[in-house]
Protein backbone atom coordinates (compact mmCIF):
# COMPACT_ATOMS: atom_id res chain seq x y z
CA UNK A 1 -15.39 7.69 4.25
CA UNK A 2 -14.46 10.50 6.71
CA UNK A 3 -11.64 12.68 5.17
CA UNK A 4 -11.68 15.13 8.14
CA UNK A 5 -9.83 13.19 10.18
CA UNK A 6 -6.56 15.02 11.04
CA UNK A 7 -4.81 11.37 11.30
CA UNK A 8 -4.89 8.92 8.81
CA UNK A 9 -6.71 5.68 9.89
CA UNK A 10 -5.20 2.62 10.31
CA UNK A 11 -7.00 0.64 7.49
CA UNK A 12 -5.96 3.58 5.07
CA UNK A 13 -2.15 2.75 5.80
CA UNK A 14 -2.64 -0.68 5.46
CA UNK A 15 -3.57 -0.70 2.13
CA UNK A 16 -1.06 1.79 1.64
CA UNK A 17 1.73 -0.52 2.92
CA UNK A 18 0.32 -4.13 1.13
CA UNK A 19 -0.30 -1.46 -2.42
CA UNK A 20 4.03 -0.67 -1.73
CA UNK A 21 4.37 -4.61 -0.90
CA UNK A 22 2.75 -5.75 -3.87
CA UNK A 23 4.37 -3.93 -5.84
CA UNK A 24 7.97 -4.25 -4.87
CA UNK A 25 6.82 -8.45 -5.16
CA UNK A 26 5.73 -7.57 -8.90
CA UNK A 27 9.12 -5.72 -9.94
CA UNK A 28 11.13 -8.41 -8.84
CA UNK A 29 8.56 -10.88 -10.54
CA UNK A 30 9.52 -9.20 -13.38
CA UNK A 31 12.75 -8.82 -12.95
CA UNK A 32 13.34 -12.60 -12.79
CA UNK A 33 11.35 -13.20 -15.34
């Protein structure tokens, strides 16, 4: 993993954006629950 890169790499803000998704899916999990 190259962390020289002076932008962030596609696959990086992926995981970024499905970690945010899942998370936001949990709360409200929760919150109906």
């Amino acid at each position: 993993m190259n962390l020289n890169t002076s932008k962030p790499s596609a696959a990086s803000r992926s995981i970024r954006l499905y970690a945010i998704a899942g998370a936001g899916t949990l709360a409200e999990a929760v919150q109906g629950a």
